[in-house]
PDB file of N, CA and C in Angstrom:
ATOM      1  N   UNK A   1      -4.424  -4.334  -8.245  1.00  0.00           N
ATOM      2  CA  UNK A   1      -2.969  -4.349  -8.195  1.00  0.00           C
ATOM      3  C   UNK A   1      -2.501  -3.261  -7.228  1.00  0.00           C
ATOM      4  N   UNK A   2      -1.760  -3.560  -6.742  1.00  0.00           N
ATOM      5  CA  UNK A   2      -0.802  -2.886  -5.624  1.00  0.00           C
ATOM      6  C   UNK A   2       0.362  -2.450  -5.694  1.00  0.00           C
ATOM      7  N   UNK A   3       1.060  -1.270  -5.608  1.00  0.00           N
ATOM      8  CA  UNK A   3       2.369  -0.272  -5.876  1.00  0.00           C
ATOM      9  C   UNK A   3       2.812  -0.365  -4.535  1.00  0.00           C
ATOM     10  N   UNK A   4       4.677  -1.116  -4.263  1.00  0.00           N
ATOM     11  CA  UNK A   4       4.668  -0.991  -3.476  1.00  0.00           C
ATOM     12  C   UNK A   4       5.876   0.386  -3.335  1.00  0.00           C
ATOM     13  N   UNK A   5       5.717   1.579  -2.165  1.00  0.00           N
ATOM     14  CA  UNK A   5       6.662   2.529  -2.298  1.00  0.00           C
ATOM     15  C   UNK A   5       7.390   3.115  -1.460  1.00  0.00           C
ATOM     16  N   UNK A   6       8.633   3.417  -2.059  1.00  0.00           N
ATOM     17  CA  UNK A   6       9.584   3.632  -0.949  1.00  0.00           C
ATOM     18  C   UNK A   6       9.488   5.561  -0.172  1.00  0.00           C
ATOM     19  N   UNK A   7       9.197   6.204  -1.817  1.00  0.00           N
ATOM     20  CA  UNK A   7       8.900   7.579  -1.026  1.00  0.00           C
ATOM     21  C   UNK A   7       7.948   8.364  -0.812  1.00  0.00           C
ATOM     22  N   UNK A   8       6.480   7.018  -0.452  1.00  0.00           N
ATOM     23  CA  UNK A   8       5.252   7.382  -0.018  1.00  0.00           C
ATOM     24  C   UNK A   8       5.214   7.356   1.667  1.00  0.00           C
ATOM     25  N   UNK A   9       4.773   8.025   2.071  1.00  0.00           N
ATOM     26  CA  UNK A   9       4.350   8.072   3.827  1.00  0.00           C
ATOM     27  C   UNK A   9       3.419   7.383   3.902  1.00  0.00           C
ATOM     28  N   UNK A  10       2.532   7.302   3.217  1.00  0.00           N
ATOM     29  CA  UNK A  10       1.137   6.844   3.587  1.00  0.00           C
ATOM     30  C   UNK A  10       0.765   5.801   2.374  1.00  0.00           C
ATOM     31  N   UNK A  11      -0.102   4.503   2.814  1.00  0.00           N
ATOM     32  CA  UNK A  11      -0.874   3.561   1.915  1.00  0.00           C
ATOM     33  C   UNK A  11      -2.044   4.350   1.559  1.00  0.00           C
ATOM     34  N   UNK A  12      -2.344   4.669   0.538  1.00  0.00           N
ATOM     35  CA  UNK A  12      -3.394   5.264  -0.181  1.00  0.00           C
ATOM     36  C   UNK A  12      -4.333   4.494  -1.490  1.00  0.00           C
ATOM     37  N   UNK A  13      -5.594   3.993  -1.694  1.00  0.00           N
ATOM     38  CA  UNK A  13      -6.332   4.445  -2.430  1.00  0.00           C
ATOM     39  C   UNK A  13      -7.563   4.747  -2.917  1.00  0.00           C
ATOM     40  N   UNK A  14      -7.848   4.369  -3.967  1.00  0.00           N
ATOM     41  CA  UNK A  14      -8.904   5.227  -4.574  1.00  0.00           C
ATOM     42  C   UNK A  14     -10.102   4.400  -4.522  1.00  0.00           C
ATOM     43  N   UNK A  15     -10.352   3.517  -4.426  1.00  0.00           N
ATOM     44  CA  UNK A  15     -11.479   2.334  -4.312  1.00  0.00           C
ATOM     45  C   UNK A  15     -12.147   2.120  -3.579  1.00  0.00           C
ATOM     46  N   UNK A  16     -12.921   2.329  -2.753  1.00  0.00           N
ATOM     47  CA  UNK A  16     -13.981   2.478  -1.823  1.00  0.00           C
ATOM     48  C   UNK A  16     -14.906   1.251  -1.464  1.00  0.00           C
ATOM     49  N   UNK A  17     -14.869   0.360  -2.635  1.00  0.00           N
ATOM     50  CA  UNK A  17     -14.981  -1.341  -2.888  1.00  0.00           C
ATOM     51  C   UNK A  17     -14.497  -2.094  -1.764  1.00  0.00           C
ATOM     52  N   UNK A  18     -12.712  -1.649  -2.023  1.00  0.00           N
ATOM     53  CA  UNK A  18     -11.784  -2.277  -1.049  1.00  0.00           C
ATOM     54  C   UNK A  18     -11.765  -2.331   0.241  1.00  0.00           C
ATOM     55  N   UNK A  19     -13.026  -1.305   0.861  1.00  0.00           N
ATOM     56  CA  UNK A  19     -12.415  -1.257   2.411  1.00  0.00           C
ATOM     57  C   UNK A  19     -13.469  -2.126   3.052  1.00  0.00           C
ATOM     58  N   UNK A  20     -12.799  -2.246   3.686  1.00  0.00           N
ATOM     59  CA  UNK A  20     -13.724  -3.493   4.725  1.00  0.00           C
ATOM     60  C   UNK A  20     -13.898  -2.212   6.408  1.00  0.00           C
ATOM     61  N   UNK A  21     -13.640  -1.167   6.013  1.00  0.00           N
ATOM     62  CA  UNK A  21     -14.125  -0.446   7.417  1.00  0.00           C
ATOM     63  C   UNK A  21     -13.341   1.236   7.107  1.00  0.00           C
ATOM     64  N   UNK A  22     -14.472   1.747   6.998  1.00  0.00           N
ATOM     65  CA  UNK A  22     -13.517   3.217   6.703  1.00  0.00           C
ATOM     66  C   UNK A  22     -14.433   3.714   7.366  1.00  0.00           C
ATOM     67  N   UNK A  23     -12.988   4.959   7.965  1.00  0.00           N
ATOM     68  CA  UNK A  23     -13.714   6.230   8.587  1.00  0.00           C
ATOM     69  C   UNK A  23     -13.783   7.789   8.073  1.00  0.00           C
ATOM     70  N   UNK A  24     -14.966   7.719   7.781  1.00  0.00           N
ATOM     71  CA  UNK A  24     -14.854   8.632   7.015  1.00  0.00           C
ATOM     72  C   UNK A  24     -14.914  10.218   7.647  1.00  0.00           C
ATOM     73  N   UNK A  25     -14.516  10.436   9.242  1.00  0.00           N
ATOM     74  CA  UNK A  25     -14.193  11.927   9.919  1.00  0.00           C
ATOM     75  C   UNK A  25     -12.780  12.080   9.135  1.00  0.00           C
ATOM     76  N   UNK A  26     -12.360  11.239   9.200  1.00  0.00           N
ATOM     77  CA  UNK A  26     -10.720  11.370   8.681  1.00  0.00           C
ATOM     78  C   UNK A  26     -10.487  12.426   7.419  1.00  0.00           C
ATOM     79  N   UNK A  27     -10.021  13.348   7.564  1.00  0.00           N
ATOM     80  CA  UNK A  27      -9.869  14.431   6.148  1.00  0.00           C
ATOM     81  C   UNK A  27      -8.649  14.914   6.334  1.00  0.00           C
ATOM     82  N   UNK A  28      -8.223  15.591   5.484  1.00  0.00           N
ATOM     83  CA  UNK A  28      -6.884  16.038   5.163  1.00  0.00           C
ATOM     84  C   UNK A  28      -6.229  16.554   3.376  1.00  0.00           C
ATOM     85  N   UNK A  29      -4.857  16.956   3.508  1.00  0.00           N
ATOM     86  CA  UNK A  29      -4.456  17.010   2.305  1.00  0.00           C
ATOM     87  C   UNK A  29      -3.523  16.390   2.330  1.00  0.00           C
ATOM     88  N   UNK A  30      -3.268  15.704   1.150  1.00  0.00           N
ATOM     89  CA  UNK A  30      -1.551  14.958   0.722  1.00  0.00           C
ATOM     90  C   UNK A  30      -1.097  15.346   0.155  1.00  0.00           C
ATOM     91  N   UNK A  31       0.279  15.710  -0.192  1.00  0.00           N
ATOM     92  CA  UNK A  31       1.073  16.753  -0.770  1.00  0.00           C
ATOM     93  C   UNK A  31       2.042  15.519  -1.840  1.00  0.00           C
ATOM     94  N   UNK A  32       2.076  15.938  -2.665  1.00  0.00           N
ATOM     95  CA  UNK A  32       2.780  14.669  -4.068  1.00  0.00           C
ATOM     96  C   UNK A  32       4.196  15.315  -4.282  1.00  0.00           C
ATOM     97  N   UNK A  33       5.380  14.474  -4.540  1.00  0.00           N
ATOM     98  CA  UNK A  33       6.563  15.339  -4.901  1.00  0.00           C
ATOM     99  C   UNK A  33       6.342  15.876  -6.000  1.00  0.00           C
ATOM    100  N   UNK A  34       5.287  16.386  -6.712  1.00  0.00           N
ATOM    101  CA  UNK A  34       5.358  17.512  -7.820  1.00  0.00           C
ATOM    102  C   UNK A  34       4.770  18.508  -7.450  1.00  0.00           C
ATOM    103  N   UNK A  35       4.071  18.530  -5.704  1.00  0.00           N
ATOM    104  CA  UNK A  35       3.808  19.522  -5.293  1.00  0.00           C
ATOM    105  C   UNK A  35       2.297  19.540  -5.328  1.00  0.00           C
ATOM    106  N   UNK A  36       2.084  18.776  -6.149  1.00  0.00           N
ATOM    107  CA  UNK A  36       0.116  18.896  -6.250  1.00  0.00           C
ATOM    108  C   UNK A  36      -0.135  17.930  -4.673  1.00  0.00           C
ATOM    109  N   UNK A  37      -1.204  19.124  -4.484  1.00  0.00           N
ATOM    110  CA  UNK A  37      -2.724  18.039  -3.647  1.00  0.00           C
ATOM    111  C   UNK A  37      -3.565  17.196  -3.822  1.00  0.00           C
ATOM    112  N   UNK A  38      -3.825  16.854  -2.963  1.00  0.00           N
ATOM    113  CA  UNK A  38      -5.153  15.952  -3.393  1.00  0.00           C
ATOM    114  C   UNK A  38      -5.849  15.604  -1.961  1.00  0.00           C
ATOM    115  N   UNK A  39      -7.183  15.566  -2.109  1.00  0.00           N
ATOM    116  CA  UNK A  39      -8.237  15.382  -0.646  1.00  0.00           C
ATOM    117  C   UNK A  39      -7.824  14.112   0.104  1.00  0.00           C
ATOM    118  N   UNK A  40      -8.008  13.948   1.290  1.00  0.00           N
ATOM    119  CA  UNK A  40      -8.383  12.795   1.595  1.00  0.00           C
ATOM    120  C   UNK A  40      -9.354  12.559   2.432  1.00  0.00           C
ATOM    121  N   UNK A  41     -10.289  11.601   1.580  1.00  0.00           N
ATOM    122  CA  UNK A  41     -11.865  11.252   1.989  1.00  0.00           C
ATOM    123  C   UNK A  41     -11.996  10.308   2.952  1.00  0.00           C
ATOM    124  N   UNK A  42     -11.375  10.235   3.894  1.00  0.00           N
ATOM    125  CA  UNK A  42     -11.410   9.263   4.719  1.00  0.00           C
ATOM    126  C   UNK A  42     -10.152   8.065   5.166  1.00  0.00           C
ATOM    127  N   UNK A  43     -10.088   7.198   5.889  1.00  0.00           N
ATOM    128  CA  UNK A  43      -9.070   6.011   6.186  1.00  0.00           C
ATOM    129  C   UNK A  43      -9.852   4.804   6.357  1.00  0.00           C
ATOM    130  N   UNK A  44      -9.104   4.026   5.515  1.00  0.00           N
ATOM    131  CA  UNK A  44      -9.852   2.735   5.553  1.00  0.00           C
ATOM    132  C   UNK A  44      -8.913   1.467   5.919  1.00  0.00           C
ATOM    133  N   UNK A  45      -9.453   0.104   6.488  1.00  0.00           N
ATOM    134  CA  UNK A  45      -8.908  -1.204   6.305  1.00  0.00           C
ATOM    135  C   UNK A  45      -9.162  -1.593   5.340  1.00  0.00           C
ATOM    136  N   UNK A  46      -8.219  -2.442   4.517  1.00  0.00           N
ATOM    137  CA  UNK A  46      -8.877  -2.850   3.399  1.00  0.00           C
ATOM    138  C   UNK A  46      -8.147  -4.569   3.228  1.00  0.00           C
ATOM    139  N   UNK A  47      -8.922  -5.195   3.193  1.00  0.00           N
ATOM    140  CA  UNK A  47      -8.561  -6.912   2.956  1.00  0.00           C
ATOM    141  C   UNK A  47      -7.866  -7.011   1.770  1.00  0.00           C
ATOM    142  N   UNK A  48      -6.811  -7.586   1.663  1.00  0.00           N
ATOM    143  CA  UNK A  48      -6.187  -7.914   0.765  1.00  0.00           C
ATOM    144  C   UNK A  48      -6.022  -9.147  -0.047  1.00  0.00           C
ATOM    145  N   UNK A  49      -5.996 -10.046  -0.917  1.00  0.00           N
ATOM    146  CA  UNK A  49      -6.062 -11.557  -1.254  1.00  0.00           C
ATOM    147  C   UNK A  49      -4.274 -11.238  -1.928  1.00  0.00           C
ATOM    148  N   UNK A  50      -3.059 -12.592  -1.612  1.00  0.00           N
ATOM    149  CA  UNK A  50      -1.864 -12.681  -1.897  1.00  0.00           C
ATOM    150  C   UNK A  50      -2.200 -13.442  -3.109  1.00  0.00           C
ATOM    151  N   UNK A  51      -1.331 -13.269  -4.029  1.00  0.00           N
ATOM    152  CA  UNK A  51      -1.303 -14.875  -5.195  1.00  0.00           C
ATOM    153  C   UNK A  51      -1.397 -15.841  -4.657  1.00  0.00           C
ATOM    154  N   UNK A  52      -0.890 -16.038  -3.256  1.00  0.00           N
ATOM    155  CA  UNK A  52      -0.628 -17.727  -2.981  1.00  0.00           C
ATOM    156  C   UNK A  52      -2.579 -17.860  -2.321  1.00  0.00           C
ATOM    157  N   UNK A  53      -3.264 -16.863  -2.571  1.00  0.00           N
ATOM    158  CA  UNK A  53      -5.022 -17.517  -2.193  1.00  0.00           C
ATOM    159  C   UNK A  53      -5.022 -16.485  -0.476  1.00  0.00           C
ATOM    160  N   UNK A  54      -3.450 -16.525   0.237  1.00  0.00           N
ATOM    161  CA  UNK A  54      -4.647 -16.333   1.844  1.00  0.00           C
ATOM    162  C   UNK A  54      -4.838 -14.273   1.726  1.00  0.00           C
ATOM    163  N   UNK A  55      -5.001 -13.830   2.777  1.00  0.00           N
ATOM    164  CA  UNK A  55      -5.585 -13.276   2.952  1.00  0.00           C
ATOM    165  C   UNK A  55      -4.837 -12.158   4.107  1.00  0.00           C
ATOM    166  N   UNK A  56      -5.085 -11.125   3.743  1.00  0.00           N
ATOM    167  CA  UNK A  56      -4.403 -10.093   4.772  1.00  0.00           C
ATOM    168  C   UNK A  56      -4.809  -8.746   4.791  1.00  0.00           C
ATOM    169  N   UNK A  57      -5.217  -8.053   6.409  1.00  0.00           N
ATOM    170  CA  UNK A  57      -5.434  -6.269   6.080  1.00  0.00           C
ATOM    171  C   UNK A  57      -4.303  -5.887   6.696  1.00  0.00           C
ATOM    172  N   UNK A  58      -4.579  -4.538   5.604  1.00  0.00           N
ATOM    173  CA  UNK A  58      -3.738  -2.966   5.808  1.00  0.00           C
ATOM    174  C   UNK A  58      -5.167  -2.317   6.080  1.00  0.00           C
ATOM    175  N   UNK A  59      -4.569  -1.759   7.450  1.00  0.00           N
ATOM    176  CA  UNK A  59      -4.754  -0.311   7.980  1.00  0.00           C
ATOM    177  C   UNK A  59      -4.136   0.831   7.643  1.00  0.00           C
ATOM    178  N   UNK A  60      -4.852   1.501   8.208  1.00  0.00           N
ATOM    179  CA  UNK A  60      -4.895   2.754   8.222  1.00  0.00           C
ATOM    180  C   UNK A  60      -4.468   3.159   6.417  1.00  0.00           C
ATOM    181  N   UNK A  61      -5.270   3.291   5.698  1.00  0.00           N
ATOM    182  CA  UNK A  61      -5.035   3.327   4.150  1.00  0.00           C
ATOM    183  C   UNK A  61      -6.026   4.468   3.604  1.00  0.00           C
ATOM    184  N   UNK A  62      -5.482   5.361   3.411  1.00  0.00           N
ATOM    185  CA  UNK A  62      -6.113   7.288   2.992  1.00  0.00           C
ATOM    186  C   UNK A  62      -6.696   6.158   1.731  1.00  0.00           C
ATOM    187  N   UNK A  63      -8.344   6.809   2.105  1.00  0.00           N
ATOM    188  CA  UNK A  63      -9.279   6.680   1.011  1.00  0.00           C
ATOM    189  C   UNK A  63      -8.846   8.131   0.124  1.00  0.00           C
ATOM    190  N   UNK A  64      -8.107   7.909  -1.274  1.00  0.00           N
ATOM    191  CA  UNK A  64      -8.051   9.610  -1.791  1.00  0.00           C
ATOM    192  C   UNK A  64      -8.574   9.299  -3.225  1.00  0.00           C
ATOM    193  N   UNK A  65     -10.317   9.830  -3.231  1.00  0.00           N
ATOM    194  CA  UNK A  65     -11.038   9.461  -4.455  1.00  0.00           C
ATOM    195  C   UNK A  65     -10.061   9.479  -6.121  1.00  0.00           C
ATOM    196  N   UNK A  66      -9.755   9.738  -6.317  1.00  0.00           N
ATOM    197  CA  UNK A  66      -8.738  10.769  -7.703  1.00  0.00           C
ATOM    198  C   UNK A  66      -7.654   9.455  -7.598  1.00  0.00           C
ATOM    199  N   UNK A  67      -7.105   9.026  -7.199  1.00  0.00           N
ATOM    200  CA  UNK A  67      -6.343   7.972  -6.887  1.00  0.00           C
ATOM    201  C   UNK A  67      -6.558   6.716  -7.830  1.00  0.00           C
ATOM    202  N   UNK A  68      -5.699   6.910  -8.553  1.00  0.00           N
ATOM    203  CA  UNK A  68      -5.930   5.681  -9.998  1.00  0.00           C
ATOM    204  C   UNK A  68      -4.900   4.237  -9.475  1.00  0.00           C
ATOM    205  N   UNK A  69      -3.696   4.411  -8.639  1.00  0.00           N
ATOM    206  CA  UNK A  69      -3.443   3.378  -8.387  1.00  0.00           C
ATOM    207  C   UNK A  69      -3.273   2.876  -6.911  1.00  0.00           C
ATOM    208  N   UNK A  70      -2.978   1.704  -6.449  1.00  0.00           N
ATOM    209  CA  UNK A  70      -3.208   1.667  -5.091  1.00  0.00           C
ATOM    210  C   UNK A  70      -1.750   1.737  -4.929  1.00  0.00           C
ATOM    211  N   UNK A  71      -1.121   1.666  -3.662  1.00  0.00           N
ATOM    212  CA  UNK A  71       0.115   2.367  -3.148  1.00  0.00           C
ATOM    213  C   UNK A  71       0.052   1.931  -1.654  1.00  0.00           C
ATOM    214  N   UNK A  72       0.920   1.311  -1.659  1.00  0.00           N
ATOM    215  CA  UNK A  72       1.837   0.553   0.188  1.00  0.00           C
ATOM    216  C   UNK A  72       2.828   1.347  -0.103  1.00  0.00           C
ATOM    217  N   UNK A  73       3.014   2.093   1.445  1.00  0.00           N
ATOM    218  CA  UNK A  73       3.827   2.742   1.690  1.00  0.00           C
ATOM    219  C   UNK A  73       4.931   2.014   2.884  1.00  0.00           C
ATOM    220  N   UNK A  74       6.167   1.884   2.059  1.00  0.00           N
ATOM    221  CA  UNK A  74       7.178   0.925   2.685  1.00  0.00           C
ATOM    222  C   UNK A  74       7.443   1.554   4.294  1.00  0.00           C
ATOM    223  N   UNK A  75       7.350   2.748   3.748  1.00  0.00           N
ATOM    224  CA  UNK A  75       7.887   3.312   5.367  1.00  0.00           C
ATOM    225  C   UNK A  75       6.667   3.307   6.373  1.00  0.00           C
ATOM    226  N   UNK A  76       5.473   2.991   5.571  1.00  0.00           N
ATOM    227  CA  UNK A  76       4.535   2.555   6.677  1.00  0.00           C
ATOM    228  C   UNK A  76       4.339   0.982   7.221  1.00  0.00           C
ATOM    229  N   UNK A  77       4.654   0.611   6.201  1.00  0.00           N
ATOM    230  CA  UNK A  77       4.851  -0.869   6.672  1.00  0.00           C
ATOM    231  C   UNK A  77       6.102  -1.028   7.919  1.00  0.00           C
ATOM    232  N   UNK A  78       7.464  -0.137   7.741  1.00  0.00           N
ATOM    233  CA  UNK A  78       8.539  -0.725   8.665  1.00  0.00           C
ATOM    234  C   UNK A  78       7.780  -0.110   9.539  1.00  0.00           C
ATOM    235  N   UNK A  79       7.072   1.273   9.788  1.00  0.00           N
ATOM    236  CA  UNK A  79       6.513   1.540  11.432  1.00  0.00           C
ATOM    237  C   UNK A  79       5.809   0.520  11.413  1.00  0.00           C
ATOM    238  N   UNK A  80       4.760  -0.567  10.996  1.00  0.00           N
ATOM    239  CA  UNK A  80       3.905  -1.150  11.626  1.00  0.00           C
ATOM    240  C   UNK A  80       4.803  -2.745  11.980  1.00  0.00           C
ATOM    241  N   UNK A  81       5.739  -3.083  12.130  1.00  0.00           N
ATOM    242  CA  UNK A  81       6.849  -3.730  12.258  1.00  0.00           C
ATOM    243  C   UNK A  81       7.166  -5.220  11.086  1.00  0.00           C
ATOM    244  N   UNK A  82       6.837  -4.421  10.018  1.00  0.00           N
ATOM    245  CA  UNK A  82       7.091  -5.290   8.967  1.00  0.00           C
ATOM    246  C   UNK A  82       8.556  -4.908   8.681  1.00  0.00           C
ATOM    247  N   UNK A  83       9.055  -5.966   7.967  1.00  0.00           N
ATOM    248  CA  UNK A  83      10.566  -5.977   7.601  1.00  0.00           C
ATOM    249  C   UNK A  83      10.905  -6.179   6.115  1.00  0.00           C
ATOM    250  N   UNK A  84      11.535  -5.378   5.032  1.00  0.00           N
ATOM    251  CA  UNK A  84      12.018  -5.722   3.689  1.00  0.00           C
ATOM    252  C   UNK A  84      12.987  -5.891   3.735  1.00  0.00           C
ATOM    253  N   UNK A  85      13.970  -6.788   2.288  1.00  0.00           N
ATOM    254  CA  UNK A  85      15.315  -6.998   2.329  1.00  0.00           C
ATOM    255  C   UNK A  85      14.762  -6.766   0.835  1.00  0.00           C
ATOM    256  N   UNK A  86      15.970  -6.528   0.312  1.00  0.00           N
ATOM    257  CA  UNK A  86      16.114  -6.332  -1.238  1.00  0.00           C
ATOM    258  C   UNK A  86      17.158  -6.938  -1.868  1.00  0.00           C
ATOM    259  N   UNK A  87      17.208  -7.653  -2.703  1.00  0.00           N
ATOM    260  CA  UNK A  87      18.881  -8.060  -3.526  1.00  0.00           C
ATOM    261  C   UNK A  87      18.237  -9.047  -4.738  1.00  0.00           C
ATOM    262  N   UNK A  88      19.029  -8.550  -5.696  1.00  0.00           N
ATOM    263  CA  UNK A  88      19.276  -9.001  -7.060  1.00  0.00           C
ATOM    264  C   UNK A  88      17.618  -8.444  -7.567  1.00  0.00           C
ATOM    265  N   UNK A  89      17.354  -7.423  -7.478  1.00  0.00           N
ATOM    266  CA  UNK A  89      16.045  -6.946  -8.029  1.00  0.00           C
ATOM    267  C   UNK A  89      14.660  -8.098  -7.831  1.00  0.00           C
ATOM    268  N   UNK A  90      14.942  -8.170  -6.504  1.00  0.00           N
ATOM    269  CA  UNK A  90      13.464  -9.041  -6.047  1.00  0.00           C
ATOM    270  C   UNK A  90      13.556  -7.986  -4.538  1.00  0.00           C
ATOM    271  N   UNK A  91      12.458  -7.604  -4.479  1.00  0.00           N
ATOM    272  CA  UNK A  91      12.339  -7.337  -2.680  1.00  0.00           C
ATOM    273  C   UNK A  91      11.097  -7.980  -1.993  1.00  0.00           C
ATOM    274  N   UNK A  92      11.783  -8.702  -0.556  1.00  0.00           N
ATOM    275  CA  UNK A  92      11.372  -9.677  -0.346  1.00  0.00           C
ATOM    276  C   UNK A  92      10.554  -8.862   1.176  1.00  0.00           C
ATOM    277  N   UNK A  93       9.340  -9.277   1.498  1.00  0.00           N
ATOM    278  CA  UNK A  93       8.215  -8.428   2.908  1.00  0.00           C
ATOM    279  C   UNK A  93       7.731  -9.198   3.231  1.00  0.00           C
ATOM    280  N   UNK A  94       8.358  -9.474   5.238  1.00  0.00           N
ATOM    281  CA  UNK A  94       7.678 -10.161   5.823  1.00  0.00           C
ATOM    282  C   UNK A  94       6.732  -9.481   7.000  1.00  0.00           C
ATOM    283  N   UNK A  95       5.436  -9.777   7.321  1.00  0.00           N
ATOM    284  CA  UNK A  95       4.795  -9.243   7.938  1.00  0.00           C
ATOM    285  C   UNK A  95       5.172  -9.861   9.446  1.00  0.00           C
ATOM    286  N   UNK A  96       4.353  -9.493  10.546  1.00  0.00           N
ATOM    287  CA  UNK A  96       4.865  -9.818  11.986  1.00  0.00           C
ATOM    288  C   UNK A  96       4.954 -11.058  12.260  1.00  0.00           C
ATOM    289  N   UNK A  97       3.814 -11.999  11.550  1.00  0.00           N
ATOM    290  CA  UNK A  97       3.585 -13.313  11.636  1.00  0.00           C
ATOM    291  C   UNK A  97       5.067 -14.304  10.919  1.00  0.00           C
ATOM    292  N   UNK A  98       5.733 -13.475  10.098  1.00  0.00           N
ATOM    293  CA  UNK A  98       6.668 -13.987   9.323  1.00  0.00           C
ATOM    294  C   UNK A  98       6.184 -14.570   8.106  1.00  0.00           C
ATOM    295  N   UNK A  99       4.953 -14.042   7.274  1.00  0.00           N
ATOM    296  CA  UNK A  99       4.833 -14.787   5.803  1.00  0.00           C
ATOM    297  C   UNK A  99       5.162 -13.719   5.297  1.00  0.00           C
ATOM    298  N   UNK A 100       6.117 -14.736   4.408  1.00  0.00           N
ATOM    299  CA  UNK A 100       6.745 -13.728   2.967  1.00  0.00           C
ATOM    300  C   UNK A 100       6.345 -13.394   1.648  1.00  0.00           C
ATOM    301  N   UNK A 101       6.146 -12.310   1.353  1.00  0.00           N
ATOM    302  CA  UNK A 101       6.137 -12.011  -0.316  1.00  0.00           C
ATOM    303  C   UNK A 101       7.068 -11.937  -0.587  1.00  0.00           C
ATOM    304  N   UNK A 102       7.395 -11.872  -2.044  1.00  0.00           N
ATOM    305  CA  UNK A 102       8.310 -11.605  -2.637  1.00  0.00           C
ATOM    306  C   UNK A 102       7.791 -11.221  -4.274  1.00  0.00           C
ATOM    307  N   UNK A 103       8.213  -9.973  -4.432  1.00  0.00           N
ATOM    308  CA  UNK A 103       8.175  -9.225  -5.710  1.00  0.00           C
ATOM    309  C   UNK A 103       9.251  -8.951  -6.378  1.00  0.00           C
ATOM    310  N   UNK A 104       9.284  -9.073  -7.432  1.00  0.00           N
ATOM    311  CA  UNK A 104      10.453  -8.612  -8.602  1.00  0.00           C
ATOM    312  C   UNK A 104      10.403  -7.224  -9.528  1.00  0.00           C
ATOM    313  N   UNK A 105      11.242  -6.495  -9.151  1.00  0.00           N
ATOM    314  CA  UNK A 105      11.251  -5.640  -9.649  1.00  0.00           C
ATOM    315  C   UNK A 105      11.179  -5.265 -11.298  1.00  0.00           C
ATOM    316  N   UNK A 106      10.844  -4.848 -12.113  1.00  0.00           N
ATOM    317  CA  UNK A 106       9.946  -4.409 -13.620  1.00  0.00           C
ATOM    318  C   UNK A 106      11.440  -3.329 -14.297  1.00  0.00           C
ATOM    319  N   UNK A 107      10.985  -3.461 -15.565  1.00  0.00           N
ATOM    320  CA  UNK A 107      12.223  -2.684 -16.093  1.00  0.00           C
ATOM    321  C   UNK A 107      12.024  -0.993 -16.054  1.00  0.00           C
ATOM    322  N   UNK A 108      11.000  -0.905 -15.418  1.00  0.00           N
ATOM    323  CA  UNK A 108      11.074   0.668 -15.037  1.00  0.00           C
ATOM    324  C   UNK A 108      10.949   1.135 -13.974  1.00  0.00           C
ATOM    325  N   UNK A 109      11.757  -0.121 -13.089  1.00  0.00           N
ATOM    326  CA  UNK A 109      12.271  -0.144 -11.655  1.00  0.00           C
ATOM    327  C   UNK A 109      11.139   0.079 -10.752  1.00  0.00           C
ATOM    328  N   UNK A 110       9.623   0.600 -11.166  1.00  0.00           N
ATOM    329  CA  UNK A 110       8.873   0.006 -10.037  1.00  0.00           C
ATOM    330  C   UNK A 110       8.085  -1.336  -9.826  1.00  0.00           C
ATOM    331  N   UNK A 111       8.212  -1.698  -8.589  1.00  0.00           N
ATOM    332  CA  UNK A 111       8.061  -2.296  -8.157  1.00  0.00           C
ATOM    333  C   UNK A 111       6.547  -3.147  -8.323  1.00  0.00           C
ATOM    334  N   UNK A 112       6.089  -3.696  -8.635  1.00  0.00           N
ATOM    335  CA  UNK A 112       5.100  -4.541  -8.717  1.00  0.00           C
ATOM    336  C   UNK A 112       4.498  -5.523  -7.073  1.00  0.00           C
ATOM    337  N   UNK A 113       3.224  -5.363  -6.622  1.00  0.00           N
ATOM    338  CA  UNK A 113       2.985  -6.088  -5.498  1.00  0.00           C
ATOM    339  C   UNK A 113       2.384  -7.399  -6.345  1.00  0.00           C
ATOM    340  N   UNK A 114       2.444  -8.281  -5.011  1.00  0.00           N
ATOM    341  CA  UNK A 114       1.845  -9.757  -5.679  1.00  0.00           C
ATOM    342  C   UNK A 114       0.089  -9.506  -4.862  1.00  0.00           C
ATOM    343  N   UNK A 115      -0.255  -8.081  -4.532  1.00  0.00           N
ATOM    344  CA  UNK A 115      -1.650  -7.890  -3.804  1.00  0.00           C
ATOM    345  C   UNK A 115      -2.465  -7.725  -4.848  1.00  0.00           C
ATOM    346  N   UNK A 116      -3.617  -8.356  -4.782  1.00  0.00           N
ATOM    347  CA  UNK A 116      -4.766  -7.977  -5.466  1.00  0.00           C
ATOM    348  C   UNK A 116      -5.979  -8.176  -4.627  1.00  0.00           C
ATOM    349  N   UNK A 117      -6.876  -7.233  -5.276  1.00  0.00           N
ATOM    350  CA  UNK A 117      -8.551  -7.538  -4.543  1.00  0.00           C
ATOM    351  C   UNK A 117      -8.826  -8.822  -4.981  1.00  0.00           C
TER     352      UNK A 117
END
């Protein structure tokens, strides 16, 4: 399952399963709005499967071991020229090709992806 977020910089996670190509020179720290750190072990591609069966990668995605959930970072998606719209608690993401998801927002307002491994 996939978190999608509005005040993450970076797609991050913890699964090492998931990547279909990581580099692991890549290191660093990520800084959390509560102020904690955490490593990062590398950057990976990682293949994605939609509910509807096809198939899609995210790049550039901080391998950060400690990392219990996975996390799309919205503002990395609009740099990579993906586009969201939001209304009536569904937000709707189309990638460059123009296929759409669409997720509905949960009663504790985050957001739920329709991504799974």
């Amino acid at each position: 399952m996939w978190y999608l977020d509005n005040g993450a910089n970076n797609h991050t996670c913890g699964d090492k399963d998931k990547s279909i190509n990581i580099d692991d020179l890549i290191k660093g720290n990520v800084t959390f709005t509560d102020h904690s750190e955490v490593f990062i072990e590398g950057k990976h591609i990682i293949l994605i499967r939609l509910k509807n069966e096809s198939h899609q990668f995210i790049d550039d995605v901080y391998y950060i071991l400690i990392v219990k959930s996975n996390i799309l970072s919205l503002k990395q998606l609009l740099e990579n020229s993906y586009e969201t719209k939001m209304k009536d608690r569904t937000l709707t993401l189309l990638d460059t090709y123009g296929a759409m998801i669409k997720v509905t927002m949960k009663k504790n307002i985050m957001v739920k992806s329709m991504y799974e491994r």
